[in-house]
Structures are given as structure tokens and as C-alpha cells.
C-alpha atoms as a PDB file:
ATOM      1  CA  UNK A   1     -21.166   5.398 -16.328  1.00  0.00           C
ATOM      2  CA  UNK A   2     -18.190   6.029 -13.579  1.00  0.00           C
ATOM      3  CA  UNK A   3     -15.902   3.322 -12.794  1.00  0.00           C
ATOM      4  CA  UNK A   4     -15.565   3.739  -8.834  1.00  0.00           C
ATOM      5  CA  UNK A   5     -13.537   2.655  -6.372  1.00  0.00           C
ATOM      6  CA  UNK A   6     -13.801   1.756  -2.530  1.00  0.00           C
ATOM      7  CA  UNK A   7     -11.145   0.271   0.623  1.00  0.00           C
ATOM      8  CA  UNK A   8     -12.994  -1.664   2.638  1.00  0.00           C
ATOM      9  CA  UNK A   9     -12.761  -4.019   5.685  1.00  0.00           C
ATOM     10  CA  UNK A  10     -15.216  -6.860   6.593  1.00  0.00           C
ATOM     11  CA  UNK A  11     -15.441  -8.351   9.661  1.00  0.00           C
ATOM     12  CA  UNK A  12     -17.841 -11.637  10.746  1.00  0.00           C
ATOM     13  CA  UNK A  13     -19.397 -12.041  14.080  1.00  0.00           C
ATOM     14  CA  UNK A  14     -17.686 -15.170  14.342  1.00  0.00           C
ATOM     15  CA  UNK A  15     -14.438 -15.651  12.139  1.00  0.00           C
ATOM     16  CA  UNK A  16     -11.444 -13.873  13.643  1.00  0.00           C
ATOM     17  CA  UNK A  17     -10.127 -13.305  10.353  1.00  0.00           C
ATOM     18  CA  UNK A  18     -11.384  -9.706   8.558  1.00  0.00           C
ATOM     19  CA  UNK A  19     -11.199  -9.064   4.731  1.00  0.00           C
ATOM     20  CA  UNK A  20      -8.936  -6.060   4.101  1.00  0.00           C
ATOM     21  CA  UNK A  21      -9.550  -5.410   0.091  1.00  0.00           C
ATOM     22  CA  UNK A  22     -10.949  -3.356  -2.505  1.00  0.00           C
ATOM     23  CA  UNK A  23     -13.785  -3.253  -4.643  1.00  0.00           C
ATOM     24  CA  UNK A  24     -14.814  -1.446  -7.964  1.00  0.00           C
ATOM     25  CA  UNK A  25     -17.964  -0.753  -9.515  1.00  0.00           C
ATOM     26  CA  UNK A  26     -20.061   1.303 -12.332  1.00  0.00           C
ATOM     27  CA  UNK A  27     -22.539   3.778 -11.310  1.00  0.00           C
ATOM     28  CA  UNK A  28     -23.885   6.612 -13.378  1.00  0.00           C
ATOM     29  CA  UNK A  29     -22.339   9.675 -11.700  1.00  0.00           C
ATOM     30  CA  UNK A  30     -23.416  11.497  -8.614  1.00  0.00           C
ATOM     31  CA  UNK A  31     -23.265  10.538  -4.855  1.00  0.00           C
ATOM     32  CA  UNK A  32     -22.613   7.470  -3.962  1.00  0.00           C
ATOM     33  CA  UNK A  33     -24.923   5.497  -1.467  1.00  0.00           C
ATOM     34  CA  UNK A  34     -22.809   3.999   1.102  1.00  0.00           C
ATOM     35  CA  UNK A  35     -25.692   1.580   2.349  1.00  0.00           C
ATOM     36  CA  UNK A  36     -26.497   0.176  -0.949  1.00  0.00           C
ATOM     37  CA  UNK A  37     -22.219   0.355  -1.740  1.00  0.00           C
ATOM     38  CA  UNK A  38     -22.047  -1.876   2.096  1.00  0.00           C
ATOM     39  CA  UNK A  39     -24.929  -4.461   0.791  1.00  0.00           C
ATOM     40  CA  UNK A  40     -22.769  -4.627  -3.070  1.00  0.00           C
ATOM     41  CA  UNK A  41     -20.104  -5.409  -1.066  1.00  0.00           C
ATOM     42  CA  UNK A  42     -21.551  -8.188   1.118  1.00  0.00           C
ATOM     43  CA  UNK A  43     -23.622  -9.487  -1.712  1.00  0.00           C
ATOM     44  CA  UNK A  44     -21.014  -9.949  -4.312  1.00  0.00           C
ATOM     45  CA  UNK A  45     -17.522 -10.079  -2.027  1.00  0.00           C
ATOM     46  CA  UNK A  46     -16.994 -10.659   1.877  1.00  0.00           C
ATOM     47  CA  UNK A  47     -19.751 -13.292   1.447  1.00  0.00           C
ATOM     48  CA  UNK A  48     -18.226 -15.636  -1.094  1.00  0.00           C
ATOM     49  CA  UNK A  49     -14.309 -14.652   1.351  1.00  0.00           C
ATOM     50  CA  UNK A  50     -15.950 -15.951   4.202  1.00  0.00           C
ATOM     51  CA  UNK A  51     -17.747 -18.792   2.073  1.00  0.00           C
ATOM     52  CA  UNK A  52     -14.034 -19.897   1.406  1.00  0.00           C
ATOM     53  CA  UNK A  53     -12.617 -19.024   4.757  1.00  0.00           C
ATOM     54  CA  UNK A  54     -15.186 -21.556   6.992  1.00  0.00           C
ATOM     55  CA  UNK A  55     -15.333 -24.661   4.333  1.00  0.00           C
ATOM     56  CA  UNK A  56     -18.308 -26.680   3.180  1.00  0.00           C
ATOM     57  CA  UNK A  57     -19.387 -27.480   6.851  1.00  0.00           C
ATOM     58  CA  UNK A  58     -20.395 -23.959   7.931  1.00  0.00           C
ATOM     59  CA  UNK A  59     -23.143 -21.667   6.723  1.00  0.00           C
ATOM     60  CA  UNK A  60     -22.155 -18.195   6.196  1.00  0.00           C
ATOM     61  CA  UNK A  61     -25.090 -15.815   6.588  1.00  0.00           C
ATOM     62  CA  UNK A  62     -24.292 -12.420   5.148  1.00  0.00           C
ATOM     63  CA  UNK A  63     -26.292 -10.750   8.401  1.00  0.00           C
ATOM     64  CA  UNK A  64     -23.085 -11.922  10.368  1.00  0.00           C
ATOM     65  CA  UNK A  65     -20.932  -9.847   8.312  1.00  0.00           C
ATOM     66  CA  UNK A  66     -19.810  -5.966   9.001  1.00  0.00           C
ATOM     67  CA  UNK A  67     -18.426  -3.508   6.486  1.00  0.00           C
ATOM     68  CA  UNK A  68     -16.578  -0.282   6.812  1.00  0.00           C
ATOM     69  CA  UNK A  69     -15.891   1.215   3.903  1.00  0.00           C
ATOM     70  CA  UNK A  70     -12.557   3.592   4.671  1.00  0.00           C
ATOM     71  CA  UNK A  71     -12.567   5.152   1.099  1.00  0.00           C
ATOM     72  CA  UNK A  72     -14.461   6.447  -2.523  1.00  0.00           C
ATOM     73  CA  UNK A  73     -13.220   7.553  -5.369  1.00  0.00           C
ATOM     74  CA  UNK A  74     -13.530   7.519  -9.256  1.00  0.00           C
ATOM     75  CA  UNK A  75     -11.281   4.771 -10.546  1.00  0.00           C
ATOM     76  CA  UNK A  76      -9.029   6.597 -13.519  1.00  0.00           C
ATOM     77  CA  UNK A  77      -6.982   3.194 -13.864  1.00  0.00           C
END
């Protein structure tokens, strides 16, 4: 297993505010698959920072949010 990783930014249809961070994760080696790396993201990230961002009044649906992912890499740290 590789320890990878990845700059991102997040943006939601609706919040003006965009998540400019970093995430890491094990893969076994090889390419990585930016679609399934965008949903990882959303899935276990940008929707739990946006979850925070609107409060307990407003349902964040992770089809609202967009991900660029600016950079890959192995992680040697």
C-alpha cells in the first residue's frame, strides 16, 4: 500500500465559501483514478466542511458540491 497525497478545492452550488485543503489516502500502487479520488473526497471531506459551514438547519447534499483536484503524489512524510 502507497500513502498518497492530493490539493484540492471544493466548491458548493450555494455556499460562497470553497474548501482549499488536502487529503491523503492508501491505495495499492498504480494510477490513480481521479473520479473515484473526487467521490473519496466528497464522501469523507468537503461534505462533513460544508456540514459544519451551513449549521443544523440546512441539508447539505454532496451532488451540490464540486472538486478539483490541483495535485497527486506519493506522500513520503
Amino acid at each position: 500500500m502507497t500513502t498518497y497525497i492530493a490539493q484540492f478545492v471544493a466548491r458548493h452550488r450555494l455556499i460562497q465559501i470553497e474548501q482549499n485543503s488536502i487529503f491523503t489516502w492508501r491505495q495499492e500502487g498504480g494510477e490513480i483514478d481521479e473520479s473515484l479520488l473526487v467521490e473519496k473526497i466528497k464522501r469523507e471531506s468537503s461534505l462533513f466542511f460544508y456540514q459544519l459551514v451551513a449549521g443544523k438547519n440546512y441539508e447539505i447534499s454532496w451532488e451540490d458540491i464540486s472538486i478539483t483536484v490541483w495535485k497527486t503524489q506519493p506522500f513520503l512524510g
